[in-house]
C-alpha atoms as a PDB file:
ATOM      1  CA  UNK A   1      12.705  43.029  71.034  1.00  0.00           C
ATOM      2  CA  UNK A   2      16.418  44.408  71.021  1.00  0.00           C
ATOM      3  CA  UNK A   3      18.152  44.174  67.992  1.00  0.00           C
ATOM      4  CA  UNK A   4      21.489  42.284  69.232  1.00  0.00           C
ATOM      5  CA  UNK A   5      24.150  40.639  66.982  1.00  0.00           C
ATOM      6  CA  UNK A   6      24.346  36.671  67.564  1.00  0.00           C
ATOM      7  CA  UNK A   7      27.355  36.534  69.885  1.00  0.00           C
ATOM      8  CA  UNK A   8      25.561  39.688  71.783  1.00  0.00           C
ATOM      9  CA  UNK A   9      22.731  37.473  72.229  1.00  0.00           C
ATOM     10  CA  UNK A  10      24.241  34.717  73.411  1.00  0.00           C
ATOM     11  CA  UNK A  11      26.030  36.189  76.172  1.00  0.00           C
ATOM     12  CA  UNK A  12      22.844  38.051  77.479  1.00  0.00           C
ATOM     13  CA  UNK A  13      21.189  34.501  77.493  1.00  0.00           C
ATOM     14  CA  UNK A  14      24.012  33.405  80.060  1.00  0.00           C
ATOM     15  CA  UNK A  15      23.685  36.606  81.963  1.00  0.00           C
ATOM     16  CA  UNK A  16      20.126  36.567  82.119  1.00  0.00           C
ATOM     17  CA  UNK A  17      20.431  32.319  83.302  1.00  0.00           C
ATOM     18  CA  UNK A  18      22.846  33.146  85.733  1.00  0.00           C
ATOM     19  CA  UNK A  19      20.658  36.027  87.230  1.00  0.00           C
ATOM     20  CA  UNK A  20      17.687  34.529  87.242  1.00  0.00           C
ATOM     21  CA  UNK A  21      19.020  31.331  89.494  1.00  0.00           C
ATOM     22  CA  UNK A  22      20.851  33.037  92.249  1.00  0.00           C
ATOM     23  CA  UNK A  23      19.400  31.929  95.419  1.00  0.00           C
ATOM     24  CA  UNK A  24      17.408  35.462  96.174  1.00  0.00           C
ATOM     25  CA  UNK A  25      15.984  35.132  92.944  1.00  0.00           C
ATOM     26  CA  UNK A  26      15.246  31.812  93.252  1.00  0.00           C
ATOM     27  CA  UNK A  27      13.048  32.640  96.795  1.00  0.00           C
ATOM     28  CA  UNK A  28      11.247  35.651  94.933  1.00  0.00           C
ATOM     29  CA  UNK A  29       9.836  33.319  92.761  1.00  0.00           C
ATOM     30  CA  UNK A  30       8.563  30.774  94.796  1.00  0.00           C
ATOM     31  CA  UNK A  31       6.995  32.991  96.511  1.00  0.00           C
ATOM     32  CA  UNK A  32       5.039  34.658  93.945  1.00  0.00           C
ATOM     33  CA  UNK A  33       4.137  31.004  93.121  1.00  0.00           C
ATOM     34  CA  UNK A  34       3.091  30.752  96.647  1.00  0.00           C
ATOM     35  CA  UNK A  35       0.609  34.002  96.962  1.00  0.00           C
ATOM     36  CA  UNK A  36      -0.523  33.249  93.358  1.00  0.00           C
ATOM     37  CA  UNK A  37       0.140  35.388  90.642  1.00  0.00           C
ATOM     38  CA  UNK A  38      -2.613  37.053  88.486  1.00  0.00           C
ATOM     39  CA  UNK A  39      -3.175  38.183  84.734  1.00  0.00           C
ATOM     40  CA  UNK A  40      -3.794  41.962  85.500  1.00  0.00           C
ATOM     41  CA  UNK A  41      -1.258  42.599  88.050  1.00  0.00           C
ATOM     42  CA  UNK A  42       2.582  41.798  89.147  1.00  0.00           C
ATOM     43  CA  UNK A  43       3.958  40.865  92.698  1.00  0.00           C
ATOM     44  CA  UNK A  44       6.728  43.772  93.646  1.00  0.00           C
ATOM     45  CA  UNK A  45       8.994  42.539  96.519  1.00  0.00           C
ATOM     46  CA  UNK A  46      10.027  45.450  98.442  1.00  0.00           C
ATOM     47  CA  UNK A  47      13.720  46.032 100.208  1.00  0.00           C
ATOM     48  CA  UNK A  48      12.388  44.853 103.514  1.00  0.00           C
ATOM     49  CA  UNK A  49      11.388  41.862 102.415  1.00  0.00           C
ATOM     50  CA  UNK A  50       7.319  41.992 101.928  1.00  0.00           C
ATOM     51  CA  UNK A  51       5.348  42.218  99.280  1.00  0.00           C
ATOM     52  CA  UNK A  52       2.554  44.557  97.391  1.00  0.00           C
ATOM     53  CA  UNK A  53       0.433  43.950  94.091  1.00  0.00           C
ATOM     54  CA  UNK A  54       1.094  46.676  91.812  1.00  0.00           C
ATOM     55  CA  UNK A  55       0.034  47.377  88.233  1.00  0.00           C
ATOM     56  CA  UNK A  56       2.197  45.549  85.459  1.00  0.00           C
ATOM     57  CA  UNK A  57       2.781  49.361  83.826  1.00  0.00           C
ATOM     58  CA  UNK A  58       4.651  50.160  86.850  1.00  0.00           C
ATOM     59  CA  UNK A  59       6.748  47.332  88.112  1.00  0.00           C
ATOM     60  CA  UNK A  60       8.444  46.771  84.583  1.00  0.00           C
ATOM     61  CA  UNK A  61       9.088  50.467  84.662  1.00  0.00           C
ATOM     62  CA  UNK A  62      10.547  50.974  87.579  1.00  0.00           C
ATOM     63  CA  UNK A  63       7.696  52.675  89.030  1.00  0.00           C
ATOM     64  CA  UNK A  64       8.461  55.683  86.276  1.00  0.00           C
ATOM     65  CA  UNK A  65      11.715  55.941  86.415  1.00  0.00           C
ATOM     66  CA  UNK A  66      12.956  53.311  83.434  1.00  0.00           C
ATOM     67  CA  UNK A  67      15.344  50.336  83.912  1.00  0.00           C
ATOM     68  CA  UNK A  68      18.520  51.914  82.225  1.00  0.00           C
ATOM     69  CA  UNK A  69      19.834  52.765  85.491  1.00  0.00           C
ATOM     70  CA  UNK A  70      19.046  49.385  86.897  1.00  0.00           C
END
């Protein structure tokens, strides 16, 4: 959990509200809803537009190179 002060916190919340509802985001998820998502495994939606199950480890991670740069 990060450590961020309450006004820090709120603003993230908006950020992360507004990102999450933008119209590509919006089709990402229904399709994972669509193909059915499963306990051991994530949905990764590739630049051309299909899709792949990968391991959880490795789509949170940006396949080993970290989300700072993201």
């Amino acid at each position: 959990m990060q450590k961020l002060t309450v006004t820090a916190r709120r603003m993230k919340a908006i950020r992360d509200k507004r990102a999450a509802m933008t119209d590509d985001r919006r089709k990402k998820k229904a399709q994972n809803q669509r193909i059915g998502q499963k306990s051991d495994s994530d949905i990764h939606h590739k630049s051309d537009g299909s899709t792949e199950r990968v391991s959880i480890k490795n789509n949170r991670g940006n396949f080993g190179n970290g989300t700072k740069k993201e």
